[in-house]
C-alpha atoms as a PDB file:
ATOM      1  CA  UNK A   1       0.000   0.000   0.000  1.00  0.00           C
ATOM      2  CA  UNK A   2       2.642   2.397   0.937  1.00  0.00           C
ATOM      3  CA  UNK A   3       3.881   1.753  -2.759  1.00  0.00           C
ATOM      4  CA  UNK A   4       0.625   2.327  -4.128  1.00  0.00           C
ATOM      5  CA  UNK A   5       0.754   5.882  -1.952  1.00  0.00           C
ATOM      6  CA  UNK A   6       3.986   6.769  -3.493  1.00  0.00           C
ATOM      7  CA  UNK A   7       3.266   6.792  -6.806  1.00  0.00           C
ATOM      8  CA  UNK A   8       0.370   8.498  -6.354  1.00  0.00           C
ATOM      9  CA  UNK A   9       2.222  11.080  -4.445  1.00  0.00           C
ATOM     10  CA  UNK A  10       5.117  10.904  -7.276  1.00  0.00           C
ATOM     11  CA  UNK A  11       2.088  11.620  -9.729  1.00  0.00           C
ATOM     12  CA  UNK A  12       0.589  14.418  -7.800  1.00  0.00           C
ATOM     13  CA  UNK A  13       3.755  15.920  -7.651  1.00  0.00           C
ATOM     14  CA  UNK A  14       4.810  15.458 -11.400  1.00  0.00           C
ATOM     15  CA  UNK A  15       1.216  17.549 -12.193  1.00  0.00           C
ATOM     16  CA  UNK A  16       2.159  20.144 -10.159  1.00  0.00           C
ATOM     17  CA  UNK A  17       5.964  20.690 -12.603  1.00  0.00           C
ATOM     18  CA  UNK A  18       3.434  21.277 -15.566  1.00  0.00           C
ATOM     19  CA  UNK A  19       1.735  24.530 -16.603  1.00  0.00           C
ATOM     20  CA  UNK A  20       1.621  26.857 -18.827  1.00  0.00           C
ATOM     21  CA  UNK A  21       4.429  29.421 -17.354  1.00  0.00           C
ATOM     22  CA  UNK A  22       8.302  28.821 -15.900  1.00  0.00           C
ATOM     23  CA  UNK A  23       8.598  26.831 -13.016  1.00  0.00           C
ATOM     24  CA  UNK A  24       9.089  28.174  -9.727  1.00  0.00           C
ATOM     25  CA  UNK A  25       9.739  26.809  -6.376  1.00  0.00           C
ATOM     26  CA  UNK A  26       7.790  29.573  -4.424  1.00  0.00           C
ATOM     27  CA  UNK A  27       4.652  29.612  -6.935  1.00  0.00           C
ATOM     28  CA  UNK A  28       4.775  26.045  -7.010  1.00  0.00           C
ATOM     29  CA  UNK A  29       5.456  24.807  -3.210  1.00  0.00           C
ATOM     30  CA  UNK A  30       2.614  26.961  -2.256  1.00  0.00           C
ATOM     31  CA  UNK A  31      -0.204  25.826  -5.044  1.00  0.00           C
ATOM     32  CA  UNK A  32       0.471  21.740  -3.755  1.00  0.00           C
ATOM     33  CA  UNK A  33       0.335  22.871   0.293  1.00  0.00           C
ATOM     34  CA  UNK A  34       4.464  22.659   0.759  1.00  0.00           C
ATOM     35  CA  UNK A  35       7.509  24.679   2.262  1.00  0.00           C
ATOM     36  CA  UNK A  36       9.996  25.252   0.083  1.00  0.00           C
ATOM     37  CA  UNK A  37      12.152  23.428   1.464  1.00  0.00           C
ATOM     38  CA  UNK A  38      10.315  20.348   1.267  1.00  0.00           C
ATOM     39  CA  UNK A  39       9.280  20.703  -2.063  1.00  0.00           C
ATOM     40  CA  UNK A  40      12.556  20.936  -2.869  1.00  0.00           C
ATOM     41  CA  UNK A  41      13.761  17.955  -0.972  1.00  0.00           C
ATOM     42  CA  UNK A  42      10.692  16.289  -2.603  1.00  0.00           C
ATOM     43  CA  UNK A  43      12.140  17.338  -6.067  1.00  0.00           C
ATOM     44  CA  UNK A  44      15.992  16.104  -5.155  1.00  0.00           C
ATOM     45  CA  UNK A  45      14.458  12.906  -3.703  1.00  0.00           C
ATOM     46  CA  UNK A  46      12.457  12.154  -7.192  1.00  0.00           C
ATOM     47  CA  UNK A  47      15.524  12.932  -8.400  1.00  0.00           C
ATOM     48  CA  UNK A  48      17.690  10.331  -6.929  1.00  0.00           C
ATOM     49  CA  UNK A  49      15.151   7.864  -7.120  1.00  0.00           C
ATOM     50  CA  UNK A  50      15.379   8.545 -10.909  1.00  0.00           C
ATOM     51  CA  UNK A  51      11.675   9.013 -10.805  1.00  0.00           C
ATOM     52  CA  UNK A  52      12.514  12.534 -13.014  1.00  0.00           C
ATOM     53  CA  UNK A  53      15.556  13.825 -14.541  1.00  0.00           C
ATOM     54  CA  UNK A  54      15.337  17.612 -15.968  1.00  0.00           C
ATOM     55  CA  UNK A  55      12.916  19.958 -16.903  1.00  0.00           C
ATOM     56  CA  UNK A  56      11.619  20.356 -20.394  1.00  0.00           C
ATOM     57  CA  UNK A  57       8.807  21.964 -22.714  1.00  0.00           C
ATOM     58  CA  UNK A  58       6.634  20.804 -25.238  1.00  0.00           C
ATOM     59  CA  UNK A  59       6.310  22.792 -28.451  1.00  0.00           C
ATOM     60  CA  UNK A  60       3.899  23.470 -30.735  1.00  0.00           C
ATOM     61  CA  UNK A  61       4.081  21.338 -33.999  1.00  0.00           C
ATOM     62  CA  UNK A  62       1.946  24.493 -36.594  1.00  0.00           C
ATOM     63  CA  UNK A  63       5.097  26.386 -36.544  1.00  0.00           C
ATOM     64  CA  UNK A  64       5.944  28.687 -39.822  1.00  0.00           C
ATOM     65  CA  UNK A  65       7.625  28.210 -41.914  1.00  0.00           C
ATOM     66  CA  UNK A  66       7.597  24.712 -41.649  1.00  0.00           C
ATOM     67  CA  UNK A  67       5.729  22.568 -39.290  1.00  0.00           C
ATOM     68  CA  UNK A  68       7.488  20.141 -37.051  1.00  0.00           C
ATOM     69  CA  UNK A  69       7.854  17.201 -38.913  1.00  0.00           C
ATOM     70  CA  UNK A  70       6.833  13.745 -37.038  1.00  0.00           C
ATOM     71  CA  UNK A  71       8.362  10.741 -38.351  1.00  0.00           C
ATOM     72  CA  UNK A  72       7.733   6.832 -37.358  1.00  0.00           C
ATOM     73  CA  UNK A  73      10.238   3.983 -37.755  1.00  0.00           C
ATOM     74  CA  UNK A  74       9.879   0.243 -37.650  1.00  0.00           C
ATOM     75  CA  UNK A  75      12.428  -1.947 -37.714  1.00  0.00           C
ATOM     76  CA  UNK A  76      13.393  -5.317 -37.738  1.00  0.00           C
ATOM     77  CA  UNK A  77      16.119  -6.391 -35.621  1.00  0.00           C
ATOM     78  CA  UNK A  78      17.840  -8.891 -33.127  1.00  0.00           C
ATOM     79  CA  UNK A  79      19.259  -9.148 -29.889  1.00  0.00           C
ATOM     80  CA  UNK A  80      22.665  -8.878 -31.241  1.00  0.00           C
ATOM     81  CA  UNK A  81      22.918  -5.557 -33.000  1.00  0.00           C
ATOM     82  CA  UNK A  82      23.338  -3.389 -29.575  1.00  0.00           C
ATOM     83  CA  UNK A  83      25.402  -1.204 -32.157  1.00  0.00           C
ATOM     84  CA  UNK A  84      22.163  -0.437 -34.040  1.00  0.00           C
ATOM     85  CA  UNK A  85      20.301   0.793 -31.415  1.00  0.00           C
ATOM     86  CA  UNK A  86      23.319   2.893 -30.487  1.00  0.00           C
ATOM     87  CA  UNK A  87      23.281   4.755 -33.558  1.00  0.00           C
ATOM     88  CA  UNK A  88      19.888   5.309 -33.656  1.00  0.00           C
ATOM     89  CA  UNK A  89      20.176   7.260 -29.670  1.00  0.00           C
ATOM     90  CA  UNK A  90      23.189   9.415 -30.755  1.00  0.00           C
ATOM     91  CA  UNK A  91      20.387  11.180 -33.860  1.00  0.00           C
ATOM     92  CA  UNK A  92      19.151  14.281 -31.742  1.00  0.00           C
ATOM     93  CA  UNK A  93      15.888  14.220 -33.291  1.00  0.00           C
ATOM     94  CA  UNK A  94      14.914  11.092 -31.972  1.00  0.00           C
ATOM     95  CA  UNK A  95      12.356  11.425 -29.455  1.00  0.00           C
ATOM     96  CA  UNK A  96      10.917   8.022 -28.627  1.00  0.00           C
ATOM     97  CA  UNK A  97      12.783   4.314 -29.061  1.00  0.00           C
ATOM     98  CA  UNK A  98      10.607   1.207 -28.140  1.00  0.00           C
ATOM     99  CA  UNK A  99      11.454  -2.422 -28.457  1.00  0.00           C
ATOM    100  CA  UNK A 100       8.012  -4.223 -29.461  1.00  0.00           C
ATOM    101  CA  UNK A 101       5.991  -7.242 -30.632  1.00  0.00           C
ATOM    102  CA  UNK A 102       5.208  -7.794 -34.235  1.00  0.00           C
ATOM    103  CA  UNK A 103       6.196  -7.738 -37.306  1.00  0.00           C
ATOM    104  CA  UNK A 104       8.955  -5.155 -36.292  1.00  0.00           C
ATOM    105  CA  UNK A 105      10.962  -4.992 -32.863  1.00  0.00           C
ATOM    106  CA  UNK A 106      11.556  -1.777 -32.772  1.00  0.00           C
ATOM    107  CA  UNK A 107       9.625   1.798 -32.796  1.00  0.00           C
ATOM    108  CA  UNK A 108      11.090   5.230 -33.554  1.00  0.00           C
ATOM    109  CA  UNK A 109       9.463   8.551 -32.949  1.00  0.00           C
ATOM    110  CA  UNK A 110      11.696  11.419 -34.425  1.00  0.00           C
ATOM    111  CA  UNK A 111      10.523  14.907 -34.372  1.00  0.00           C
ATOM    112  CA  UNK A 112      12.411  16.982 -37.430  1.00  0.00           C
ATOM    113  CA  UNK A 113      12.288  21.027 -37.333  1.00  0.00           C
ATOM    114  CA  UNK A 114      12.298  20.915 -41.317  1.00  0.00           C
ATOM    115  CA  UNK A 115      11.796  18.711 -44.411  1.00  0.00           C
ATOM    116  CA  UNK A 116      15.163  19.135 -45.241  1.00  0.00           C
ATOM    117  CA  UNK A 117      16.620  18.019 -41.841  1.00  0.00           C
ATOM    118  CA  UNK A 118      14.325  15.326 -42.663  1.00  0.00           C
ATOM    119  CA  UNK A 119      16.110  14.185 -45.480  1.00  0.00           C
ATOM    120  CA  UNK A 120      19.638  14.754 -44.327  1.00  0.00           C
ATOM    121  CA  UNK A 121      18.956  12.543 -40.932  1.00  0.00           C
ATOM    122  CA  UNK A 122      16.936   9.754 -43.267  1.00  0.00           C
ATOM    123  CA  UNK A 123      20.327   9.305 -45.104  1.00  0.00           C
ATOM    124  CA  UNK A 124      21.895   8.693 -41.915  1.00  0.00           C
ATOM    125  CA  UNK A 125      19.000   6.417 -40.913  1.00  0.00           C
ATOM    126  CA  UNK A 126      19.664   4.079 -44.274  1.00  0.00           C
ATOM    127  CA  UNK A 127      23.043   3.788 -43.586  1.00  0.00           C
ATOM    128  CA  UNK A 128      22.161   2.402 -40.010  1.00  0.00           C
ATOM    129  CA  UNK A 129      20.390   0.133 -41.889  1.00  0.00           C
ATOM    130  CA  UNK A 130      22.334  -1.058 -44.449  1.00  0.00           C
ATOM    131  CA  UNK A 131      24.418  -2.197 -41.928  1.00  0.00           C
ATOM    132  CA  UNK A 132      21.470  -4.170 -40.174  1.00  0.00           C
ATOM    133  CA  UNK A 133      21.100  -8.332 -40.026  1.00  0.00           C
ATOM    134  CA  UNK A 134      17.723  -7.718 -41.755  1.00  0.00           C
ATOM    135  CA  UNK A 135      17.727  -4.471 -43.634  1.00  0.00           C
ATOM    136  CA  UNK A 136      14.178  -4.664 -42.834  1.00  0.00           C
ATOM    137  CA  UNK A 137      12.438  -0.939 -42.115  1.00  0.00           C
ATOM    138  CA  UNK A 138       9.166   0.977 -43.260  1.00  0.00           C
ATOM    139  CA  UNK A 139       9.088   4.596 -42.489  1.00  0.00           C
ATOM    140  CA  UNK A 140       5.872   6.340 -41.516  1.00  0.00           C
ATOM    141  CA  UNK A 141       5.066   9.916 -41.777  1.00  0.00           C
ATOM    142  CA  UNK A 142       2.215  11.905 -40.100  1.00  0.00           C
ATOM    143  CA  UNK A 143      -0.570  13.893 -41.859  1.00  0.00           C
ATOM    144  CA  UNK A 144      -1.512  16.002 -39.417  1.00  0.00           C
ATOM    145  CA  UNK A 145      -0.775  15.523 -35.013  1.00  0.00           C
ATOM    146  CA  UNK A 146      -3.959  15.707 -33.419  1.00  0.00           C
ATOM    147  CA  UNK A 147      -2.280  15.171 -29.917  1.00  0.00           C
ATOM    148  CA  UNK A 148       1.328  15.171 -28.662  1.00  0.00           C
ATOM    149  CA  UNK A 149       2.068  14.067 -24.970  1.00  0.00           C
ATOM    150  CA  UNK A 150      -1.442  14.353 -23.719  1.00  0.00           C
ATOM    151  CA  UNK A 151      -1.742  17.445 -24.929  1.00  0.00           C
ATOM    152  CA  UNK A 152      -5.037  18.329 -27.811  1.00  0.00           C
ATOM    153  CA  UNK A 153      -3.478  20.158 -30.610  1.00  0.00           C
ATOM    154  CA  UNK A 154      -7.594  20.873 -31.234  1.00  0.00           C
ATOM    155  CA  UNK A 155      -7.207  24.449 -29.789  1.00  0.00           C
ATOM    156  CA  UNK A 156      -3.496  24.581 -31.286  1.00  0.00           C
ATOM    157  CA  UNK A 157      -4.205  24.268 -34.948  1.00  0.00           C
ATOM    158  CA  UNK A 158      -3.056  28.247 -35.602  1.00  0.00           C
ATOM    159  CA  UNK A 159       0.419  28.516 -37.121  1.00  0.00           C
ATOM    160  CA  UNK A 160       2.592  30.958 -36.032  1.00  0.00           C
ATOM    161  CA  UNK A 161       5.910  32.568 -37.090  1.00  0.00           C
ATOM    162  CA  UNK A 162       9.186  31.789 -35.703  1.00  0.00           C
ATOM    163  CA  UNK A 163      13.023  32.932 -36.645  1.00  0.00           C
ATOM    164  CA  UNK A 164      16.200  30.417 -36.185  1.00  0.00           C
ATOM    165  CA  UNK A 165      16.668  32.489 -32.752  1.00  0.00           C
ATOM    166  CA  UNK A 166      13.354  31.681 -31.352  1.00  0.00           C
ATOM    167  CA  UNK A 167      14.189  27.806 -32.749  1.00  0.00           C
ATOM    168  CA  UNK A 168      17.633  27.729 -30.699  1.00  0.00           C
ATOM    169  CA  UNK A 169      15.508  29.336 -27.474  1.00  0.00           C
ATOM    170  CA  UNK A 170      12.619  26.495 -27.788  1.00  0.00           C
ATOM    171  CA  UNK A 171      15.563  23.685 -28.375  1.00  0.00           C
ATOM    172  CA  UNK A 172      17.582  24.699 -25.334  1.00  0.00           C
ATOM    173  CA  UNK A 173      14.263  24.920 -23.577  1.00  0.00           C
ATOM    174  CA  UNK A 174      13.394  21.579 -24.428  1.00  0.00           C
ATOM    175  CA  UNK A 175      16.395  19.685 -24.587  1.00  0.00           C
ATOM    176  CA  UNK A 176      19.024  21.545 -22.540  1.00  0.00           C
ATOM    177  CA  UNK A 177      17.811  21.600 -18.916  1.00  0.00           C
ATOM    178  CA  UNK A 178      18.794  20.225 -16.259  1.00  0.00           C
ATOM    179  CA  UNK A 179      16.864  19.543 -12.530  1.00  0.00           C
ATOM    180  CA  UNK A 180      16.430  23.036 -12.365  1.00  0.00           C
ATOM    181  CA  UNK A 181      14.737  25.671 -14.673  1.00  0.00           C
ATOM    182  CA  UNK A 182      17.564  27.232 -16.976  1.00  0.00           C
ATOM    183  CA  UNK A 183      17.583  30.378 -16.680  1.00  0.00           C
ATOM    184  CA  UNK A 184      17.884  33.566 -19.528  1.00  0.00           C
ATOM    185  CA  UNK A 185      21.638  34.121 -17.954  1.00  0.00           C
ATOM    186  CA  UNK A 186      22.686  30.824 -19.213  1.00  0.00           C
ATOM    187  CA  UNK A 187      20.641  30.645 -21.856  1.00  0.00           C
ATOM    188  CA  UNK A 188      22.592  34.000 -23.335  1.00  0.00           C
ATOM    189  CA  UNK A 189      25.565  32.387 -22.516  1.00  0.00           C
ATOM    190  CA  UNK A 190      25.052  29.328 -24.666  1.00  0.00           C
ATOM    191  CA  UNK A 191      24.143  32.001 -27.480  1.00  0.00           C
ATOM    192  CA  UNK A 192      27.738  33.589 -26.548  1.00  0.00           C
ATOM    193  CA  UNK A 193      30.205  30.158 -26.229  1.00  0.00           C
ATOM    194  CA  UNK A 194      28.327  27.602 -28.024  1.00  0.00           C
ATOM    195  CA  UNK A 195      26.502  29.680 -30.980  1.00  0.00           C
ATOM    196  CA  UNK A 196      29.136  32.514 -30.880  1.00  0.00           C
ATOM    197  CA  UNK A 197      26.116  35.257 -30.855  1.00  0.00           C
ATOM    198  CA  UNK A 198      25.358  38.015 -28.689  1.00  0.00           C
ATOM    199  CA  UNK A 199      22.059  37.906 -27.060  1.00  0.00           C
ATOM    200  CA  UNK A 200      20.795  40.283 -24.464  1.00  0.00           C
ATOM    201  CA  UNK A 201      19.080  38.542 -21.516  1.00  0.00           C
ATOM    202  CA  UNK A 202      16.212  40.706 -22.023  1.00  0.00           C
ATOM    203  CA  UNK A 203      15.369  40.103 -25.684  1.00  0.00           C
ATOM    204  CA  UNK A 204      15.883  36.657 -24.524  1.00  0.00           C
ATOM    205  CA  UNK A 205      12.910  36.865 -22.111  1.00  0.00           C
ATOM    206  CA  UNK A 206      10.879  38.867 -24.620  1.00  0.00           C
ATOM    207  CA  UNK A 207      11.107  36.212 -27.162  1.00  0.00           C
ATOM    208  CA  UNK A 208      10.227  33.566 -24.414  1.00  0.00           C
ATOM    209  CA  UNK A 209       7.155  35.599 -23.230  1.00  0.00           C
ATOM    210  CA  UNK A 210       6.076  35.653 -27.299  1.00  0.00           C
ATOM    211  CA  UNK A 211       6.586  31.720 -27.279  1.00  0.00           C
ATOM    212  CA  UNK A 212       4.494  31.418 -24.555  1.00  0.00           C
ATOM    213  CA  UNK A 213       1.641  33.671 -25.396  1.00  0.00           C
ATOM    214  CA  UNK A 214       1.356  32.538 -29.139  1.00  0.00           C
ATOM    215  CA  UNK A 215       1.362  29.126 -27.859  1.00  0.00           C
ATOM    216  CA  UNK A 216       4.052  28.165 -29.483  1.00  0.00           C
ATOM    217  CA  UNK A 217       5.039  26.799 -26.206  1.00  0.00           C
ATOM    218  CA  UNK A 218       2.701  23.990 -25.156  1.00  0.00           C
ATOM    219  CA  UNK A 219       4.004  23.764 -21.551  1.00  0.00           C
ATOM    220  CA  UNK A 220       6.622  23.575 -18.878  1.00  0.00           C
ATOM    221  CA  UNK A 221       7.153  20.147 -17.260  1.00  0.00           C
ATOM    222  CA  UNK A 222       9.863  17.157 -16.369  1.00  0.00           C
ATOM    223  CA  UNK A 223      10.458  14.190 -17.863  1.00  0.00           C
ATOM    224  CA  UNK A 224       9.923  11.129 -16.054  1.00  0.00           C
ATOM    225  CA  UNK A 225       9.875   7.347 -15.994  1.00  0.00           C
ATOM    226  CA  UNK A 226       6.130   6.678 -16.360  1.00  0.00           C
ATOM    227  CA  UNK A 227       6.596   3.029 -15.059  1.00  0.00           C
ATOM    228  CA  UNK A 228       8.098   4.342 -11.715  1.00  0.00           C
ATOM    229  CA  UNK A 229       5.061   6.249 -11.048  1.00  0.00           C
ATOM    230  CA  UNK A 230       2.687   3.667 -11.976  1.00  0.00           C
ATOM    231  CA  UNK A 231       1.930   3.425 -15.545  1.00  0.00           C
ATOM    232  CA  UNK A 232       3.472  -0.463 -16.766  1.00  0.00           C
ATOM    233  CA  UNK A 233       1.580  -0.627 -19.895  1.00  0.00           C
ATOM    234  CA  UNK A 234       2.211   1.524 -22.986  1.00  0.00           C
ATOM    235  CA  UNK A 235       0.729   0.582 -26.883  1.00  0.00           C
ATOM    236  CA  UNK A 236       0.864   1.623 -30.184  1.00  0.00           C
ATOM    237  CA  UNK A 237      -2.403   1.672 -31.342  1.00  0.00           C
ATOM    238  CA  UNK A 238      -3.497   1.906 -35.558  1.00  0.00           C
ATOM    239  CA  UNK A 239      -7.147   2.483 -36.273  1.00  0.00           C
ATOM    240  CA  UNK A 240      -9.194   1.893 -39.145  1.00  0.00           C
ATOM    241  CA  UNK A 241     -13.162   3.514 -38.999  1.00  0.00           C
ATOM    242  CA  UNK A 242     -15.622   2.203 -41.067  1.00  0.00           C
ATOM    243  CA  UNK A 243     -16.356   5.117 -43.177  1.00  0.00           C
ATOM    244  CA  UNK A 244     -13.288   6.613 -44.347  1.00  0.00           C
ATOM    245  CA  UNK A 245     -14.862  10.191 -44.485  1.00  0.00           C
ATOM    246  CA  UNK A 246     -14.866  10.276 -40.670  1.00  0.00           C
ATOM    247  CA  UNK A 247     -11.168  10.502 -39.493  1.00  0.00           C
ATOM    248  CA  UNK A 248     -10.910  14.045 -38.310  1.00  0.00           C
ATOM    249  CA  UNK A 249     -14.589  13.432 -36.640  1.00  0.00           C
ATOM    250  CA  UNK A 250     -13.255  10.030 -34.954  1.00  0.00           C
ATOM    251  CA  UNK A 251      -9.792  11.666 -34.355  1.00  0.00           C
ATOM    252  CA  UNK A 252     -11.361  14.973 -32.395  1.00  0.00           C
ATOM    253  CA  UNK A 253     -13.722  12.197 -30.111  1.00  0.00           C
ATOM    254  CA  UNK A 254     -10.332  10.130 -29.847  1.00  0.00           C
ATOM    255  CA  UNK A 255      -8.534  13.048 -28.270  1.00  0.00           C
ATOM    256  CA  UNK A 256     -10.707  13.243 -25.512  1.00  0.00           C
ATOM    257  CA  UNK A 257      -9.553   9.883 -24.190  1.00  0.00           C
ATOM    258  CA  UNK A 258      -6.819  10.327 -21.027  1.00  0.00           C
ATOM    259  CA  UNK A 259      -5.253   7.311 -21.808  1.00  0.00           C
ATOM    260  CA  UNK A 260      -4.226   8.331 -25.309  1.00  0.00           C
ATOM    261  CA  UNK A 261      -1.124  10.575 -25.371  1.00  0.00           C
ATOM    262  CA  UNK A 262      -0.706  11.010 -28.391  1.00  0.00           C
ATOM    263  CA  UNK A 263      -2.520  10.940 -32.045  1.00  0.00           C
ATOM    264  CA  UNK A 264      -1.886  10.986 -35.578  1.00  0.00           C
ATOM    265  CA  UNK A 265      -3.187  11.071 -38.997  1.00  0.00           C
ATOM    266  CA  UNK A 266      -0.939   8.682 -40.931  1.00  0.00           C
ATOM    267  CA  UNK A 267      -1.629   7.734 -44.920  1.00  0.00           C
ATOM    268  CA  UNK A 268      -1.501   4.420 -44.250  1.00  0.00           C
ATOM    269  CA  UNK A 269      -4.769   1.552 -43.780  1.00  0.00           C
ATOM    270  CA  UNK A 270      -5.308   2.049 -40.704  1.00  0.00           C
ATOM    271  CA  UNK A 271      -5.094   6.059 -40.939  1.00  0.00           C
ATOM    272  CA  UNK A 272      -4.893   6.876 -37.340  1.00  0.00           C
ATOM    273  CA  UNK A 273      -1.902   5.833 -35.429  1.00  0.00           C
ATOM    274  CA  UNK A 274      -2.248   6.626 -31.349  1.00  0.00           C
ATOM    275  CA  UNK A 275      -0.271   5.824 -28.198  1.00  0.00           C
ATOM    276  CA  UNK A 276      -1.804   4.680 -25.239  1.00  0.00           C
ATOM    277  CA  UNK A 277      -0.659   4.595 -21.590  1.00  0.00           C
ATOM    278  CA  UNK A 278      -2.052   2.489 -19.095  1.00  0.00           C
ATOM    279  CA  UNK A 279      -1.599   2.014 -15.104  1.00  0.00           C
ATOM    280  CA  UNK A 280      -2.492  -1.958 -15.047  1.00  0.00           C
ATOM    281  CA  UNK A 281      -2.388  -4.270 -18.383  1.00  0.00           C
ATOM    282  CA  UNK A 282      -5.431  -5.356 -17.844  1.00  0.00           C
ATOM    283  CA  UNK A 283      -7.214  -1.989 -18.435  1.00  0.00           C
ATOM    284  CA  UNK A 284      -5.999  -1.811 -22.041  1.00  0.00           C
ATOM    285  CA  UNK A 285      -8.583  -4.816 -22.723  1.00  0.00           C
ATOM    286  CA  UNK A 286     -11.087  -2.233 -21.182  1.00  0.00           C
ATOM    287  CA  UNK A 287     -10.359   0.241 -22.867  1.00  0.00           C
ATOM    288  CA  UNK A 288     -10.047  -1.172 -26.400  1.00  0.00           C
ATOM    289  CA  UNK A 289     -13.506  -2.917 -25.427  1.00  0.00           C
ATOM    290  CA  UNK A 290     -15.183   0.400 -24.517  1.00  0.00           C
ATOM    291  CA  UNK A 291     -13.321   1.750 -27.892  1.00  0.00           C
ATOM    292  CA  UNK A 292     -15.449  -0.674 -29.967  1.00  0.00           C
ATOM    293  CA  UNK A 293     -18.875   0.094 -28.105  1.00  0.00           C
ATOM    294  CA  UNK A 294     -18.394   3.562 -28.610  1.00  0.00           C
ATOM    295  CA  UNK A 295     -16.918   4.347 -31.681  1.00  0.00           C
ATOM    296  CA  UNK A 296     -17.611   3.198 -35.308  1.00  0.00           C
ATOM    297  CA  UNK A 297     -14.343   1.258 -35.449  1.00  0.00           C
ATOM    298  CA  UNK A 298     -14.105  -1.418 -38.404  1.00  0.00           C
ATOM    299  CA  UNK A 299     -10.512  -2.938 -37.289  1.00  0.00           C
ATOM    300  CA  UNK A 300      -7.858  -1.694 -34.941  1.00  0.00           C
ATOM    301  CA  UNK A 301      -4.056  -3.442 -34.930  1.00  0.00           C
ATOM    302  CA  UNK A 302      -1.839  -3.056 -31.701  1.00  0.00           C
ATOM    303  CA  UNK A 303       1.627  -3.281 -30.685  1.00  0.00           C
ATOM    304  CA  UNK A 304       2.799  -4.197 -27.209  1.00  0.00           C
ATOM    305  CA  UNK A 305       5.470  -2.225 -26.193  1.00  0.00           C
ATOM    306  CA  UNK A 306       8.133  -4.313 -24.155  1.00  0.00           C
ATOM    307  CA  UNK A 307      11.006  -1.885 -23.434  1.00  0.00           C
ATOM    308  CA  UNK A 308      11.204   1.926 -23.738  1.00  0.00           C
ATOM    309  CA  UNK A 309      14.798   2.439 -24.934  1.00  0.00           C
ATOM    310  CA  UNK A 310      14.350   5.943 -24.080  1.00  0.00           C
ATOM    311  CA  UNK A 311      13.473   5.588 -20.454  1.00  0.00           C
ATOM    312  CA  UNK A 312      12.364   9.292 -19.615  1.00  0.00           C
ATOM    313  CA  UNK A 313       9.453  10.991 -21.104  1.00  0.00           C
ATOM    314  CA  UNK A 314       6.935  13.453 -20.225  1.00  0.00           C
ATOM    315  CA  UNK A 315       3.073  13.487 -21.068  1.00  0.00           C
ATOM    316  CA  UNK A 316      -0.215  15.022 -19.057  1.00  0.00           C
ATOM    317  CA  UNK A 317      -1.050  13.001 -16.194  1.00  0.00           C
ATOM    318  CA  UNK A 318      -4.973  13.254 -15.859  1.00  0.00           C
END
């Protein structure tokens, strides 16, 4: 039981790191009932545990002047090329890495800021390949993201401009955090050592303000291991409706669902692809059940996912 209470604490706590503004330990600590000194001894504890690991944001994929470009991978592969998955962690853009059953053992989820970082990283992708027992792969590429980590692109669907400087702020942002909130200080100086530009702190804070009221950021919040906080089932989901003409009516009702993080329109069969987190294994028999009541569902075709490759994600806990 005291297990049980843990991870509901560890869950409880997790909500609290997400929202639409910068994190901060005052704001925060106060909102869940805490000193600030035991939220933060709350936050190094999680920490240790490896329960989280730094803080991130999610960003808005109807960015000008190109969208963010979602990309699938399946592969085929076997226990002995280590080396392959390797190569496949050390591509930046790679965002999710699950071994699975099927057809294919493994699942990629890349996330490309262009088409034409698309195709420079897909020629690094085939050459992974070519050197692969099976040489076995089938890229898939999204139509349209009707959810990303639990969070409804429905109100979202506005594009909005951004420069290369506002791309650098929402990558370091997202991707170059640590257990505590970077702040505009270092992110000027990465602008200054790393980028060799010069960067005032306050146009830096400007342009984050802009990110966050266009919505171009989605939120602030930590990555996490969901399994350490009680969700041990995760699935890739592909669904086929009976009538064809209904995808973006079945994919809006679909969005709604809190055990679906995240949804796409793929051009494939089955021409919605989602990802679906559960707490027990046995409620993903419920929920597919209530998804055939409810819906007007012709076929669906899941893969269990056995290992995340990429321990440490981040999605809305309901």
């Amino acid at each position: 039981m005291s297990y049980i209470n843990d991870q509901v604490e560890s869950q409880r706590f997790i909500k609290n790191l997400s929202g639409t503004t910068k994190f901060i330990v005052s704001r925060n600590s106060h909102v869940i009932g805490l000193s600030r000194q035991t939220y933060q001894n709350k936050l190094d504890g999680m920490r240790d545990q490896k329960i989280i690991t730094n803080f991130t944001i999610n960003i808005n994929p109807n960015i000008r002047p190109n969208n963010l470009k979602y990309v699938m991978l399946e592969i085929k592969t076997n226990p002995k090329e280590p080396e392959l998955v390797k190569e496949l962690l050390e591509i930046s853009q790679l965002r999710m890495l699950d071994g699975i059953i099927g057809d294919f053992s493994l699942f990629a989820l890349f996330i490309f800021k262009s088409p034409e970082e698309y195709y420079q990283i897909l020629n690094t992708i085939d050459k992974i390949m070519a050197k692969s027992y099976f040489k076995k792969y089938q890229i898939i590429e999204t139509i349209k993201v009707f959810k990303t980590n639990g969070i409804s692109m429905k109100k979202s669907e506005m594009s909005f401009d951004i420069d290369d400087v506002d791309y650098t702020i929402l990558n370091i942002l997202r991707d170059g955090q640590g257990i505590k909130p970077i702040s505009t200080y270092d992110i000027r100086k990465i602008f200054k050592e790393r980028l060799k530009m010069e960067i005032s702190q306050s146009t830096i804070h400007n342009r984050i303000k802009k990110l966050e009221s266009q919505g171009v950021i989605l939120n602030y919040i930590v990555n996490f291991n969901p399994k350490k906080i009680g969700f041990k089932g995760k699935y890739l989901l592909r669904i086929k409706p009976k009538d064809p003409s209904k995808y973006n009516e079945l994919a809006f009702r679909l969005n709604m669902n809190r055990n679906i993080t995240d949804l796409f329109r793929i051009g494939e069969q089955y021409g919605l692809f989602t990802i679906v987190r559960v707490k027990e294994i046995e409620d993903y028999a419920n929920f597919i059940r209530d998804l055939y009541i409810s819906e007007e569902i012709e076929d669906t075709y899941t893969n269990f996912v056995v290992d995340e490759l990429i321990s440490y994600t981040n999605f809305i806990i309901s």
